[in-house]
N, C-alpha and C. Protein backbone atom coordinates (compact mmCIF):
# COMPACT_ATOMS: atom_id res chain seq x y z
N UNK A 1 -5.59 -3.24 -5.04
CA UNK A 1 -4.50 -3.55 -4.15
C UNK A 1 -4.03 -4.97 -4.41
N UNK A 2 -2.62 -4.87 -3.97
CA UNK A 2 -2.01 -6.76 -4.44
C UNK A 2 -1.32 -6.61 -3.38
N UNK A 3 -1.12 -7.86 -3.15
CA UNK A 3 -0.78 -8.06 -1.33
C UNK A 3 0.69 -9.38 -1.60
N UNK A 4 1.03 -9.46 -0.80
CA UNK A 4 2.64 -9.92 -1.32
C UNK A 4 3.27 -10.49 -0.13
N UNK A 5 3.58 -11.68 0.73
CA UNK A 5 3.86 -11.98 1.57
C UNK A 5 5.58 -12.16 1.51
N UNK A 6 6.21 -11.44 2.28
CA UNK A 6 7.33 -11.37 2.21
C UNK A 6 7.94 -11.78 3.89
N UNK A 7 8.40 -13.06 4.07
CA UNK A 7 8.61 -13.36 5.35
C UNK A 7 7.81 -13.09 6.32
N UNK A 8 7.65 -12.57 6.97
CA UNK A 8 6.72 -12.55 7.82
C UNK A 8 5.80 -11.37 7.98
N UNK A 9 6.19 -11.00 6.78
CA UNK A 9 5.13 -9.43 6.84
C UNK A 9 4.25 -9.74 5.27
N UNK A 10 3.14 -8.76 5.14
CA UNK A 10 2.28 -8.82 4.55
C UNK A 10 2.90 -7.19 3.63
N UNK A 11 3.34 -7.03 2.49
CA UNK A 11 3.60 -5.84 1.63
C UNK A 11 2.26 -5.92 0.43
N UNK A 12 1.28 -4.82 1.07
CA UNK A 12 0.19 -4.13 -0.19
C UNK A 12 0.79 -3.35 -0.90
N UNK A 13 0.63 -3.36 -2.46
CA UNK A 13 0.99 -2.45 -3.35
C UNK A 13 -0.53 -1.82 -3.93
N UNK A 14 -0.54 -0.78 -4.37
CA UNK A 14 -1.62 -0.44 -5.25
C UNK A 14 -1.61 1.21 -5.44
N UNK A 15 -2.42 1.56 -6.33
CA UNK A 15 -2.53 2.62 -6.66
C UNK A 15 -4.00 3.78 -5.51
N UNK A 16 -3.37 4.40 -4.90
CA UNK A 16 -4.43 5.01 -4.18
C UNK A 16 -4.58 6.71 -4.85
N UNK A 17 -5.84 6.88 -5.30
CA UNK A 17 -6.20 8.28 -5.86
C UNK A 17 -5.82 9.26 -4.92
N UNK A 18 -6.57 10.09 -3.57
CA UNK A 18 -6.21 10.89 -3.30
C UNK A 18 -6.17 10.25 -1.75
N UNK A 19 -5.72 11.28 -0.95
CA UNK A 19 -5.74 11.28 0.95
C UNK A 19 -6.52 10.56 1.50
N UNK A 20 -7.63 10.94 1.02
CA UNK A 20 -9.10 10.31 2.06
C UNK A 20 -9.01 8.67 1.44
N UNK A 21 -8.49 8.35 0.44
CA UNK A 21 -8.39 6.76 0.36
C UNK A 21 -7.00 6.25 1.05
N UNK A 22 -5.87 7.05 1.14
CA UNK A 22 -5.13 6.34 1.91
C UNK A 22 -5.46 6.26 3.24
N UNK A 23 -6.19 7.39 3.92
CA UNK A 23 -6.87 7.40 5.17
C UNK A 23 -7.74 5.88 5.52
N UNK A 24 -8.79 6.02 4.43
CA UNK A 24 -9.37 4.71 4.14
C UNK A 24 -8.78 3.18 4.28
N UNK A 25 -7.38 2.89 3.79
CA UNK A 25 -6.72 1.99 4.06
C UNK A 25 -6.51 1.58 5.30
N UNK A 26 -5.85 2.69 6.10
CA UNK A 26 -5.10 2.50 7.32
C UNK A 26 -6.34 2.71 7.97
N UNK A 27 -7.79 3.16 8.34
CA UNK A 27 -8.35 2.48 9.05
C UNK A 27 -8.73 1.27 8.84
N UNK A 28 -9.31 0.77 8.10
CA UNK A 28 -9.27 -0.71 7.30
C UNK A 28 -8.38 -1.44 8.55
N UNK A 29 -7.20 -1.22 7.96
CA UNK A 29 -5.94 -2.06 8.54
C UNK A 29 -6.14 -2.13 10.00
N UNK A 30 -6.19 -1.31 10.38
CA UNK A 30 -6.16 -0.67 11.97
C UNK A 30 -7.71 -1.78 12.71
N UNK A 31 -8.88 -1.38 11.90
CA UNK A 31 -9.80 -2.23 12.01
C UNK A 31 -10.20 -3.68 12.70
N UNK A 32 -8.78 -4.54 11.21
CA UNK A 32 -8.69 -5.58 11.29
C UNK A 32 -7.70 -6.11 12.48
N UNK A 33 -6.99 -4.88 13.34
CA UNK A 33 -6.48 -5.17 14.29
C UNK A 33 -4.81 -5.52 13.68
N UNK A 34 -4.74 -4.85 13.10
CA UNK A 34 -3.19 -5.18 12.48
C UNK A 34 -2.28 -3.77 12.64
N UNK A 35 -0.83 -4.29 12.59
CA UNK A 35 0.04 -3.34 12.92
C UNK A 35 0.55 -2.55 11.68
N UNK A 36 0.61 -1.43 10.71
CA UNK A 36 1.06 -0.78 9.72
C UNK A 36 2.56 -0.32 10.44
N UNK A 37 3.40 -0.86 9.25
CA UNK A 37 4.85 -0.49 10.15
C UNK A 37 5.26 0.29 9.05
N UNK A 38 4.81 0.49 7.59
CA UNK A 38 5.36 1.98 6.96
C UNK A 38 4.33 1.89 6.00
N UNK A 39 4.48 3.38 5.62
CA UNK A 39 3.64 3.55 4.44
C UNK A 39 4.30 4.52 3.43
N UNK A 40 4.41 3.92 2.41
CA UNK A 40 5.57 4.67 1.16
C UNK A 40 4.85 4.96 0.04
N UNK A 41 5.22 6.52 -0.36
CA UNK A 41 4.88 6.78 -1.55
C UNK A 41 6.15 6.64 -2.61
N UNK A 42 5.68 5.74 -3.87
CA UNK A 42 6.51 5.38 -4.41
C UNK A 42 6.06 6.11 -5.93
N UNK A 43 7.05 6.83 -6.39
CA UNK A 43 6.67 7.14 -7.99
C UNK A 43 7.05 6.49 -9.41
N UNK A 44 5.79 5.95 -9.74
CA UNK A 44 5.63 5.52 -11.02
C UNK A 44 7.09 5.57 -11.95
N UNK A 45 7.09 4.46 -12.61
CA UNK A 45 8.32 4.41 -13.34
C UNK A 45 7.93 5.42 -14.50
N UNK A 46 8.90 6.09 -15.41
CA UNK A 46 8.24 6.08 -16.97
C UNK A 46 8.44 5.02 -17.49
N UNK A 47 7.53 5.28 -18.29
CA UNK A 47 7.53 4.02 -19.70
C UNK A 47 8.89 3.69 -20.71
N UNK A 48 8.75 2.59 -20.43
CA UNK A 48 10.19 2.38 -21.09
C UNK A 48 9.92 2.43 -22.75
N UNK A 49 11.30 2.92 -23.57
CA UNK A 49 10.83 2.62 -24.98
C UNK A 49 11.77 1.29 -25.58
N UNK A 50 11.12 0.74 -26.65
CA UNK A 50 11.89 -0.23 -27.12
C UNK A 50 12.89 0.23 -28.28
């Protein structure tokens, strides 16, 4: 995970394998007593060619 401070919010990026690790996250988060205001699945670029 890479974490990215963007004004006043905190944006994690990373690659999560299956459910039970994104589950994993958001208790984490939840844990630490913090607010999750979205969670996006984003798809991989392709590879660019030169």
């Amino acid at each position: 995970m890479a974490s990215e401070l963007t004004g006043g919010e905190t944006v994690l990026t990373g690659l999560l394998e299956d459910q039970s690790a994104v589950f994993g996250v958001v208790a984490q988060i939840e844990a630490l007593g913090l607010e999750l205001l979205e969670l996006r699945q984003i798809r991989p670029r392709p590879p660019q060619t030169a």
